[in-house]
N, C-alpha and C. Protein backbone atom coordinates (compact mmCIF):
# COMPACT_ATOMS: atom_id res chain seq x y z
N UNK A 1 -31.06 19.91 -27.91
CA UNK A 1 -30.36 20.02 -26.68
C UNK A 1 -31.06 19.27 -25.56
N UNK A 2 -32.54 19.41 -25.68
CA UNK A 2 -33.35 18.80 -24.22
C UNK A 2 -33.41 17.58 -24.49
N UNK A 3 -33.09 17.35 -25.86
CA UNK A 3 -33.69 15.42 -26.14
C UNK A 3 -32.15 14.69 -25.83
N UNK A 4 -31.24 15.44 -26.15
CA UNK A 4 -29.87 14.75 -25.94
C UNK A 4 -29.39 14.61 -24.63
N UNK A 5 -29.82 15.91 -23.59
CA UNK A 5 -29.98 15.50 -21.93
C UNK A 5 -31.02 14.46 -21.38
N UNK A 6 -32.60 14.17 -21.86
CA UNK A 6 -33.21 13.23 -21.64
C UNK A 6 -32.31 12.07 -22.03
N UNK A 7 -31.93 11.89 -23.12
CA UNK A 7 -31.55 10.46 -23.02
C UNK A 7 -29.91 10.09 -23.05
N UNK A 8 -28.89 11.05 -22.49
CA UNK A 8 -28.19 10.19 -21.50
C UNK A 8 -28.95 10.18 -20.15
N UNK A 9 -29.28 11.25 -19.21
CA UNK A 9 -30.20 10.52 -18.00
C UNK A 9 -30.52 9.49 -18.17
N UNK A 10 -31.62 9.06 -19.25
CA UNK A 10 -31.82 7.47 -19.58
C UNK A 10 -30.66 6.42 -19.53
N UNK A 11 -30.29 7.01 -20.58
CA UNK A 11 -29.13 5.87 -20.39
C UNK A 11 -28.22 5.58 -18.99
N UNK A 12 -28.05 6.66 -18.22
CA UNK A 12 -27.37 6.73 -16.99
C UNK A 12 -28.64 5.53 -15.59
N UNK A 13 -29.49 5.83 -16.18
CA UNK A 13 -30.53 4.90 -15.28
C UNK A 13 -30.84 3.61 -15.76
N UNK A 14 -30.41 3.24 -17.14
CA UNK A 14 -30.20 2.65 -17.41
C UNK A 14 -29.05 1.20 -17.37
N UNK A 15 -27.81 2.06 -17.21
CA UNK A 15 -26.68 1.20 -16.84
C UNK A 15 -26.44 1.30 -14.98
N UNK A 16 -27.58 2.09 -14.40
CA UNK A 16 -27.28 1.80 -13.21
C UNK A 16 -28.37 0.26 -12.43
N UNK A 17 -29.24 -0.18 -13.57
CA UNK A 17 -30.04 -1.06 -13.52
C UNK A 17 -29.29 -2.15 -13.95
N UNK A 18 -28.93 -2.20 -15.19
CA UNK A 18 -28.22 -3.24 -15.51
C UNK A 18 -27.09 -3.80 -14.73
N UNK A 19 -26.01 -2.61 -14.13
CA UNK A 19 -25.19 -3.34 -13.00
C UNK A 19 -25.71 -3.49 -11.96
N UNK A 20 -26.90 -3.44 -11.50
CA UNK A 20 -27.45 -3.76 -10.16
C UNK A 20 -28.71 -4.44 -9.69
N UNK A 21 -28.85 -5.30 -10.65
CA UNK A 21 -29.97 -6.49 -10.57
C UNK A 21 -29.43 -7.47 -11.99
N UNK A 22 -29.48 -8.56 -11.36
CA UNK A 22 -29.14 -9.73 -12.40
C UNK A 22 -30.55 -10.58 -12.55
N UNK A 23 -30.31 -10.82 -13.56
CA UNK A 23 -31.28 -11.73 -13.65
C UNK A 23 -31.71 -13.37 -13.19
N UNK A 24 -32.77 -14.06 -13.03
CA UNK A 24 -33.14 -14.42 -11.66
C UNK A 24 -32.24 -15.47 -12.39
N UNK A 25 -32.05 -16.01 -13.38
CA UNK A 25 -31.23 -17.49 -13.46
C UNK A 25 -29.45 -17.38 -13.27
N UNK A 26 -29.21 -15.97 -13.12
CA UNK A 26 -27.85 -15.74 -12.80
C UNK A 26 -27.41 -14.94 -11.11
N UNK A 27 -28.44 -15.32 -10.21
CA UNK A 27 -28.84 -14.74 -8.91
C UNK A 27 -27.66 -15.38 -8.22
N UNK A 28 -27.34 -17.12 -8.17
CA UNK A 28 -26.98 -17.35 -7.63
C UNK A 28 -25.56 -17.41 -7.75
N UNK A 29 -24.89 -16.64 -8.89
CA UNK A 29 -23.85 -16.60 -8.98
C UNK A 29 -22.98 -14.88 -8.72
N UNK A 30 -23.85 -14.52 -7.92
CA UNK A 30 -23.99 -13.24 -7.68
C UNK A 30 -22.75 -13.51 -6.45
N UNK A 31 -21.65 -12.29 -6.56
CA UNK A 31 -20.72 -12.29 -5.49
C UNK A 31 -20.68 -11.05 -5.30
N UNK A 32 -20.97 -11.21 -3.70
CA UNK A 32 -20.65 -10.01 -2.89
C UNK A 32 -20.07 -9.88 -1.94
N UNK A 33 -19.06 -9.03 -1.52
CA UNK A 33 -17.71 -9.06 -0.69
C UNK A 33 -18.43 -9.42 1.07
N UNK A 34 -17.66 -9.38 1.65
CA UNK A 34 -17.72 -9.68 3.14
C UNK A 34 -17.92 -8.47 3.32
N UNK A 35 -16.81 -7.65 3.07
CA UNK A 35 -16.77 -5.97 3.22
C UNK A 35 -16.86 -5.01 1.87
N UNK A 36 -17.30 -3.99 2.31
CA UNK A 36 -17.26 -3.09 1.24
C UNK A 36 -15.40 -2.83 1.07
N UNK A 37 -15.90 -1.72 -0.30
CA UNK A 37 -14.52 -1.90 -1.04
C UNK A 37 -13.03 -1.43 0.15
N UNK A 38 -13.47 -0.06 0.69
CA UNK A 38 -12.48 0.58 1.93
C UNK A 38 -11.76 -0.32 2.55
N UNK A 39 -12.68 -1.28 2.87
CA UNK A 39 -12.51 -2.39 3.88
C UNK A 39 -11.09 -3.44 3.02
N UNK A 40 -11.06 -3.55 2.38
CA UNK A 40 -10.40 -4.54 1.42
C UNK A 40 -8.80 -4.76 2.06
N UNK A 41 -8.75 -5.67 2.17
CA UNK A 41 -7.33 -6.23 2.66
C UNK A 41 -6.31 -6.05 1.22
N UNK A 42 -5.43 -5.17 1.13
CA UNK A 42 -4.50 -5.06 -0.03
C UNK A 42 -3.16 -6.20 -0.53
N UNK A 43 -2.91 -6.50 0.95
CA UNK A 43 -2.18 -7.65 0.92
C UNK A 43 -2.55 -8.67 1.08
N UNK A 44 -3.71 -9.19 -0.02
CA UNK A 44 -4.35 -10.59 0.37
C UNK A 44 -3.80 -11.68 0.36
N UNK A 45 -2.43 -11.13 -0.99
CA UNK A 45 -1.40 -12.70 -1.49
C UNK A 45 -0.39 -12.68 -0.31
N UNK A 46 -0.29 -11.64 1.02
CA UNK A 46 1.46 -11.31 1.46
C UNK A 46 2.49 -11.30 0.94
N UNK A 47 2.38 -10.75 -0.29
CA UNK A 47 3.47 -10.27 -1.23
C UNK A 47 4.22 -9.09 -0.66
N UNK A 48 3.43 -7.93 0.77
CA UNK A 48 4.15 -7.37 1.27
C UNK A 48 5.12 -7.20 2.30
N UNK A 49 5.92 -7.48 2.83
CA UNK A 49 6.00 -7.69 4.50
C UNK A 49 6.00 -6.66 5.37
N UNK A 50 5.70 -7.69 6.40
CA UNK A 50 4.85 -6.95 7.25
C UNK A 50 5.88 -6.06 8.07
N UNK A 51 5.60 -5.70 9.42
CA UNK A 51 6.95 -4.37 9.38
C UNK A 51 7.39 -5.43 10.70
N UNK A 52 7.15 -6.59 11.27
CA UNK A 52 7.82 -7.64 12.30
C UNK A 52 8.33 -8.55 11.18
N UNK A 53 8.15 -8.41 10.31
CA UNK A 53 9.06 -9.14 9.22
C UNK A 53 10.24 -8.25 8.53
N UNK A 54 9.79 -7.07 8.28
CA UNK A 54 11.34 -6.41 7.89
C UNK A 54 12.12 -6.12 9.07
N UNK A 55 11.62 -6.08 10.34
CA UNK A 55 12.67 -6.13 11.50
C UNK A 55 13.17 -7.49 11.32
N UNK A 56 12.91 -8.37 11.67
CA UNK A 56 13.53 -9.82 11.49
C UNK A 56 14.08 -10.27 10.29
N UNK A 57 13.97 -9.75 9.21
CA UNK A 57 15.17 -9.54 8.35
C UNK A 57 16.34 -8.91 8.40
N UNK A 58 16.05 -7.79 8.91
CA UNK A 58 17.38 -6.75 8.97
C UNK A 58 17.57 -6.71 10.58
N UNK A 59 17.26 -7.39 11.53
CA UNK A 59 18.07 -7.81 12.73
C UNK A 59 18.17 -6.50 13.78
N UNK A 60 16.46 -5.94 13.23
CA UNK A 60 16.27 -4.86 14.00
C UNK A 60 15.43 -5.40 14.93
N UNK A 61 15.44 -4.59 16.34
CA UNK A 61 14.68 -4.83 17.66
C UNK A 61 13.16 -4.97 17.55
N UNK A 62 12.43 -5.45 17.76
CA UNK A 62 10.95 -5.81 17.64
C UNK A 62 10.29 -6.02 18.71
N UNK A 63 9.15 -4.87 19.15
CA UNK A 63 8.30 -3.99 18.67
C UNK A 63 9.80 -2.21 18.40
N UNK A 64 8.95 -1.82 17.73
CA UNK A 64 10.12 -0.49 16.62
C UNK A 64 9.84 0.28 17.84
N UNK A 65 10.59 0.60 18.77
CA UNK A 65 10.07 1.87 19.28
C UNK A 65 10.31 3.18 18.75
N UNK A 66 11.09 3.28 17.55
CA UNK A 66 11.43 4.63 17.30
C UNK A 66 11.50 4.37 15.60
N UNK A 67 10.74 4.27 14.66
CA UNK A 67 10.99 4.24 13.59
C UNK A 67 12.16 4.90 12.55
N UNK A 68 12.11 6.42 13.07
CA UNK A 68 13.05 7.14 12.41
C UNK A 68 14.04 6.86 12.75
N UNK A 69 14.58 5.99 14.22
CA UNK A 69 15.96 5.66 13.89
C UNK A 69 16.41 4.15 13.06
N UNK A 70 15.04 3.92 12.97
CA UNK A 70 15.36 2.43 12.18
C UNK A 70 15.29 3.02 10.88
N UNK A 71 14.89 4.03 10.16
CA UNK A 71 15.15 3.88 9.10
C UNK A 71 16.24 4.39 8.84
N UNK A 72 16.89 5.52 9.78
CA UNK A 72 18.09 5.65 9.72
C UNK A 72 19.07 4.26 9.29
N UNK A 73 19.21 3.57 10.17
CA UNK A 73 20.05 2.61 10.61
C UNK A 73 19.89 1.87 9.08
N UNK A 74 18.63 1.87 8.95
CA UNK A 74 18.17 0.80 7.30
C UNK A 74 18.94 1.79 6.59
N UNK A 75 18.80 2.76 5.95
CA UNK A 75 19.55 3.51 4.92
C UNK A 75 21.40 3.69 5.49
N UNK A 76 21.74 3.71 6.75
CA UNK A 76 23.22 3.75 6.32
C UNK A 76 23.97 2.33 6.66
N UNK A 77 23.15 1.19 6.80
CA UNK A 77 23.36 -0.48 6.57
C UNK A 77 23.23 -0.31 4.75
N UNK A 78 22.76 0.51 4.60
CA UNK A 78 22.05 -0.93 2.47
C UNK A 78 22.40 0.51 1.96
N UNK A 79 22.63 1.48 1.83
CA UNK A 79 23.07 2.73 0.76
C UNK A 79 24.17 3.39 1.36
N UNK A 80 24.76 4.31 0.19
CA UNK A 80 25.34 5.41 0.38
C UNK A 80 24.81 6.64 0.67
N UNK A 81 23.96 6.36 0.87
CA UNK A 81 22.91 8.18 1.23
C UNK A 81 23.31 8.75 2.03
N UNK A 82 23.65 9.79 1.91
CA UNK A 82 24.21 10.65 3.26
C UNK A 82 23.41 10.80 4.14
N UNK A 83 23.80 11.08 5.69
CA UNK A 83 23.14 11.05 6.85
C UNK A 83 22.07 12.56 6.93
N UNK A 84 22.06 13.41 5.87
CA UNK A 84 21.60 15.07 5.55
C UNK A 84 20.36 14.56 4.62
N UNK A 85 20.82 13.63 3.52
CA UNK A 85 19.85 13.00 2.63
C UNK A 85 18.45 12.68 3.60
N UNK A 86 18.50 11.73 4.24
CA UNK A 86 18.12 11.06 5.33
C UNK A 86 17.25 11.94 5.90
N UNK A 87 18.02 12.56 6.47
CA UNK A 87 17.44 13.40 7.94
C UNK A 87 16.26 14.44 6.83
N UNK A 88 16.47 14.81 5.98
CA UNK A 88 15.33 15.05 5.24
C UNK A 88 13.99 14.67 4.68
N UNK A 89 14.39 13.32 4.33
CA UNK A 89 13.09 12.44 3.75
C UNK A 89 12.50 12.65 5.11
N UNK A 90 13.27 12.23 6.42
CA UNK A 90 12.37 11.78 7.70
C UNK A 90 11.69 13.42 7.70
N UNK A 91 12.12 14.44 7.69
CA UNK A 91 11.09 15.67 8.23
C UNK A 91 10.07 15.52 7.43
N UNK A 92 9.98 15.19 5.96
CA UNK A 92 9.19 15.39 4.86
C UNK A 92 7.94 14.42 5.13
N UNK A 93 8.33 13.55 6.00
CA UNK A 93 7.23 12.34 5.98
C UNK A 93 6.44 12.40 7.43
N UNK A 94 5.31 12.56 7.48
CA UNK A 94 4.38 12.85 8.39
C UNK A 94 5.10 11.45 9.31
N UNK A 95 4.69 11.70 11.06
CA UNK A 95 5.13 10.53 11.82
C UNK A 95 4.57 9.41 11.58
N UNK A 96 2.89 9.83 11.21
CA UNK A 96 1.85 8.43 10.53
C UNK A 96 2.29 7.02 9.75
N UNK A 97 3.25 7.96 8.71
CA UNK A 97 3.84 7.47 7.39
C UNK A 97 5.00 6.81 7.42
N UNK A 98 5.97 6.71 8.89
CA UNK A 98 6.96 6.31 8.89
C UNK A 98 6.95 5.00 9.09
N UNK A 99 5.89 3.93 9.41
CA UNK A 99 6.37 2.65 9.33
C UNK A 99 5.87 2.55 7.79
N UNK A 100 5.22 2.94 7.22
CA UNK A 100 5.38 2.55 5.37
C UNK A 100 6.37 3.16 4.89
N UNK A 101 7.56 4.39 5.59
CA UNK A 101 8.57 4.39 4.48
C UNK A 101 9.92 3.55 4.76
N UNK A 102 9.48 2.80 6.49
CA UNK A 102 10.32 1.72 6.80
C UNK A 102 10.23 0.13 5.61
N UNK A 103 8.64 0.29 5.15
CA UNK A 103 8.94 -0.72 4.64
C UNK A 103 9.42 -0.67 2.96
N UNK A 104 8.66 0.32 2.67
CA UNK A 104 9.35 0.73 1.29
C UNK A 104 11.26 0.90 0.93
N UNK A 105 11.49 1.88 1.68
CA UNK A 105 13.04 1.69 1.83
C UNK A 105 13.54 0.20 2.28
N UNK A 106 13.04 -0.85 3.07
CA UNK A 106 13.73 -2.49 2.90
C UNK A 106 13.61 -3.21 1.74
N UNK A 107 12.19 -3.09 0.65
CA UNK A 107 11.90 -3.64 0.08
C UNK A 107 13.50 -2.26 -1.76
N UNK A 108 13.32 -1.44 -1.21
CA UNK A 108 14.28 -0.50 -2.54
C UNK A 108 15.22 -1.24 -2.39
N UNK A 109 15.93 -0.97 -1.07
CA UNK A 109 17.02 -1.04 -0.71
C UNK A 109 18.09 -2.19 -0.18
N UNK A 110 17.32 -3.12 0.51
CA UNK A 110 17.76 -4.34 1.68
C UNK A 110 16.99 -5.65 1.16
N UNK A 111 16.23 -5.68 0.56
CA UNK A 111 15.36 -6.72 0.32
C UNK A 111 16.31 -7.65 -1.12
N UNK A 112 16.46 -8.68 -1.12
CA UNK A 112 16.37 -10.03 -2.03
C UNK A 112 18.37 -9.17 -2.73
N UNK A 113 18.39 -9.02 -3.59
CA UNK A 113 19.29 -8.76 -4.38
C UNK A 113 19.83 -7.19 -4.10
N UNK A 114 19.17 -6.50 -3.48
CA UNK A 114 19.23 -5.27 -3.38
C UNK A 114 20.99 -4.87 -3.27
N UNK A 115 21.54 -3.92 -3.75
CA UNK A 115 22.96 -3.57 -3.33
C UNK A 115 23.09 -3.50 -1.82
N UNK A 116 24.00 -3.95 -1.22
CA UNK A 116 24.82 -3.58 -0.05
C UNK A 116 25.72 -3.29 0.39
N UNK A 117 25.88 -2.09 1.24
CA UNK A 117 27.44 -1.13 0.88
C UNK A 117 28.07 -1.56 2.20
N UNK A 118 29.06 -2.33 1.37
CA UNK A 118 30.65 -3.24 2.28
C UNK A 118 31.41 -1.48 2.24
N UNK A 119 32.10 -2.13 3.43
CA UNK A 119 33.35 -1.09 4.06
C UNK A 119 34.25 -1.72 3.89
C-alpha cells in the first residue's frame, strides 16, 4: 500500500517536470502565450459575430439599448414562437446573458439559410 502511494507521488513529480522544463536544445522552440489561458480570445478566427454585426444584419438600431426587446423582435421576425414562449426564455436568462442569447438566437434562427416566417 505505502510503496504504491510513494510511487505515483513519484510519478506525479515526475510528469510535472517533464511538462515543465524542456530541454536546452528544444528551449527555443518553447511557446508561451501573451496571456494566460482565462485571458484567451475565443473568437480568434471571427467565426462569431459580434452583437454590432447581428444588429446590422437584422436592421436593428445600434448601440441595443434594450436587448430583451431585440430579441423579442429577432424571434417574432425569423420563428413561429409564441410571444409567452419568449417572454419566458427572457425571465430564465440572467440580464448579463442577454446579449449572448441575442446572438445565439440570430445565428439558430436569422443567420445564412435559417427559416423565415412570411405572412
Amino acid at each position: 500500500g505505502t510503496v504504491a502511494l510513494q510511487r505515483a507521488a513519484s510519478c506525479e513529480a515526475d510528469d510535472d517536470i517533464r511538462f515543465q522544463d524542456l530541454p536546452a536544445e528544444y528551449e527555443e522552440q518553447r511557446f508561451l502565450p501573451a496571456r494566460p489561458y482565462p485571458a484567451w480570445d475565443r473568437n480568434w478566427d471571427y467565426c462569431e459575430p459580434s452583437d454590432r454585426e447581428v444588429a446590422r444584419a437584422l436592421r436593428h438600431a445600434w448601440p441595443i439599448a434594450d436587448y430583451a426587446d431585440a430579441v423579442r423582435s429577432l424571434y417574432a421576425e425569423h420563428t413561429n414562437r409564441s410571444s409567452e414562449r419568449v417572454e419566458r426564455l427572457l425571465e430564465r436568462t440572467p440580464e448579463a446573458e442577454l446579449p449572448a442569447l441575442y446572438r445565439r438566437a440570430y445565428l439558430e434562427h436569422a443567420y445564412g439559410g435559417a427559416p423565415t416566417r412570411h405572412i
